[in-house]
Protein backbone atom coordinates (compact mmCIF):
# COMPACT_ATOMS: atom_id res chain seq x y z
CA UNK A 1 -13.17 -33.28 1.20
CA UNK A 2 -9.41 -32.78 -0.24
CA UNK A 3 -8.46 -29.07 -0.91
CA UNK A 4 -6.60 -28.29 -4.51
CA UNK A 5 -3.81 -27.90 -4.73
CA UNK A 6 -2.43 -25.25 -6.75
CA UNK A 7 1.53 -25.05 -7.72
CA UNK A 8 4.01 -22.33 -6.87
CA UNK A 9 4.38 -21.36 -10.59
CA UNK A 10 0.79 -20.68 -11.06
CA UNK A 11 1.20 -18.33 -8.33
CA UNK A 12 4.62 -16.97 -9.36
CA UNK A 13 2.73 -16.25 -12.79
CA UNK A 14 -0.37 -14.21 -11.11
CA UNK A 15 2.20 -12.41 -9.49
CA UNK A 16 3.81 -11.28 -12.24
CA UNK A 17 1.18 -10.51 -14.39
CA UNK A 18 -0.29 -8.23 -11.06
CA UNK A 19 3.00 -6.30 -11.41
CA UNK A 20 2.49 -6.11 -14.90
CA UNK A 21 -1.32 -4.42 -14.61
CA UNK A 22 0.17 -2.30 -11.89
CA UNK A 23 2.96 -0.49 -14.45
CA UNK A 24 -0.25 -0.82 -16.88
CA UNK A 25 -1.94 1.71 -14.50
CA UNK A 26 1.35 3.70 -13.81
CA UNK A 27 1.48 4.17 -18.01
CA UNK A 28 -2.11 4.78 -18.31
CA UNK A 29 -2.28 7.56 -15.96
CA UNK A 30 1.00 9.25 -17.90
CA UNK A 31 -1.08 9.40 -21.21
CA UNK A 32 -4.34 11.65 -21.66
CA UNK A 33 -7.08 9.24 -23.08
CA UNK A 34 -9.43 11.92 -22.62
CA UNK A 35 -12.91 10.17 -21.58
CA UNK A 36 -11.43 6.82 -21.85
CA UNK A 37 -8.47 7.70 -18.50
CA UNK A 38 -11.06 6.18 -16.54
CA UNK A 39 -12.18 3.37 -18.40
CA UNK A 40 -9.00 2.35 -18.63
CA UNK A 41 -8.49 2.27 -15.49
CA UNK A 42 -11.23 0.46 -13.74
CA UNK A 43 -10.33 -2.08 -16.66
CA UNK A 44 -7.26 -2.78 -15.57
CA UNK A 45 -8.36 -2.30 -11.57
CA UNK A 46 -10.98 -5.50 -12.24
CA UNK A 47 -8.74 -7.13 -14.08
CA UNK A 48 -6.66 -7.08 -11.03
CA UNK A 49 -9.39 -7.97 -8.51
CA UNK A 50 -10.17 -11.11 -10.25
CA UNK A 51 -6.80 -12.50 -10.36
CA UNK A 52 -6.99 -11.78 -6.94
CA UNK A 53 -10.55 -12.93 -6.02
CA UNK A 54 -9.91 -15.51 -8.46
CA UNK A 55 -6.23 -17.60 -7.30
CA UNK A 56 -4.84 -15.54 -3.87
CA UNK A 57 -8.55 -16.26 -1.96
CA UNK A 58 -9.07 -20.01 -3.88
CA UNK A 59 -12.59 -19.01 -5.90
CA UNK A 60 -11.75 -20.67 -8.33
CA UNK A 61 -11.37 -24.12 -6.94
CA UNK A 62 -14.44 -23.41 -4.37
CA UNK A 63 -18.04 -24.38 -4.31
CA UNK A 64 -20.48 -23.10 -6.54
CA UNK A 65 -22.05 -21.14 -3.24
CA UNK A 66 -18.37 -18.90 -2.93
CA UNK A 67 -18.29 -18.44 -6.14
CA UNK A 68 -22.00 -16.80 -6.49
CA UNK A 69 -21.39 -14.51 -3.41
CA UNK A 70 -18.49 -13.54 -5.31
CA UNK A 71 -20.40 -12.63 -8.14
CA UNK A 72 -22.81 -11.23 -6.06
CA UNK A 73 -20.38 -8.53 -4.64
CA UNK A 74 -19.13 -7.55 -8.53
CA UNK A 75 -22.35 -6.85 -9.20
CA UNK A 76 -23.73 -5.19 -6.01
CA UNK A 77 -20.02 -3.15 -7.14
CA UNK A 78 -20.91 -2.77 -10.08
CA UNK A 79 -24.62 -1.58 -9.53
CA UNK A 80 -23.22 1.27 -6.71
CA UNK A 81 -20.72 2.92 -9.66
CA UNK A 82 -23.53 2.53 -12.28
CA UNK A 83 -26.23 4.55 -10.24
CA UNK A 84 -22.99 7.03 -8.88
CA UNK A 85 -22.24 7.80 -12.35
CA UNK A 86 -25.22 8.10 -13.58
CA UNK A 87 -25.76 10.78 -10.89
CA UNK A 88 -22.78 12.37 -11.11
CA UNK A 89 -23.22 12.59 -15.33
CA UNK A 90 -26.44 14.23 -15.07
CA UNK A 91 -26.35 17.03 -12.34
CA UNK A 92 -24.77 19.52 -15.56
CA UNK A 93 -28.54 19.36 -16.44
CA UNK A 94 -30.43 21.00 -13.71
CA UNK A 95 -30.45 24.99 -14.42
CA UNK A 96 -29.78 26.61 -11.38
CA UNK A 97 -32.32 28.59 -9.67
CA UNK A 98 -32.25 32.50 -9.67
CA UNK A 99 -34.67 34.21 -7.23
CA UNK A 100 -37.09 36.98 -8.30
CA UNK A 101 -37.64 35.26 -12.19
């Protein structure tokens, strides 16, 4: 089976738009978004990832079988932050318990 191939400017270009999403981050954290700090950032932190996932470990030329285990791990990602933040958004709710009422 014959391996792509991919050229050095394809690479050069990933590169480059990785340094770009890293002074995205640097500029996002400067400026208060209020709620939207963090979405901003794990927007621009996937976005990253994927090139990654995507041209530096070859997922995107590979066999339908990488590519689902890929996916897989996104979502089993995706699934742990979900139920984290979910947790983490509702524990203002609980009223605390006073002794003797």
């Amino acid at each position: 089976m014959a391996e792509h191939v991919t050229s050095r400017k394809v690479y050069f270009l990933v590169f480059a738009a990785l340094l770009a999403l890293t002074l995205a981050t640097v500029l996002v954290a400067e400026v208060d978004l209020g709620v939207f700090n963090d979405v901003a950032a794990l927007t621009i932190a996937v976005t990253k990832a994927l090139l990654v996932l995507l041209f530096f470990m070859h997922v995107r030329h590979s066999t339908r079988m990488t590519a689902l285990t890929a996916v897989a791990g996104f979502f089993w990602l995706a699934l742990l932050i979900g139920l984290t933040m979910a947790d983490y958004a509702s524990r203002g709710q609980i009223l605390p318990y006073v002794a003797g009422k």
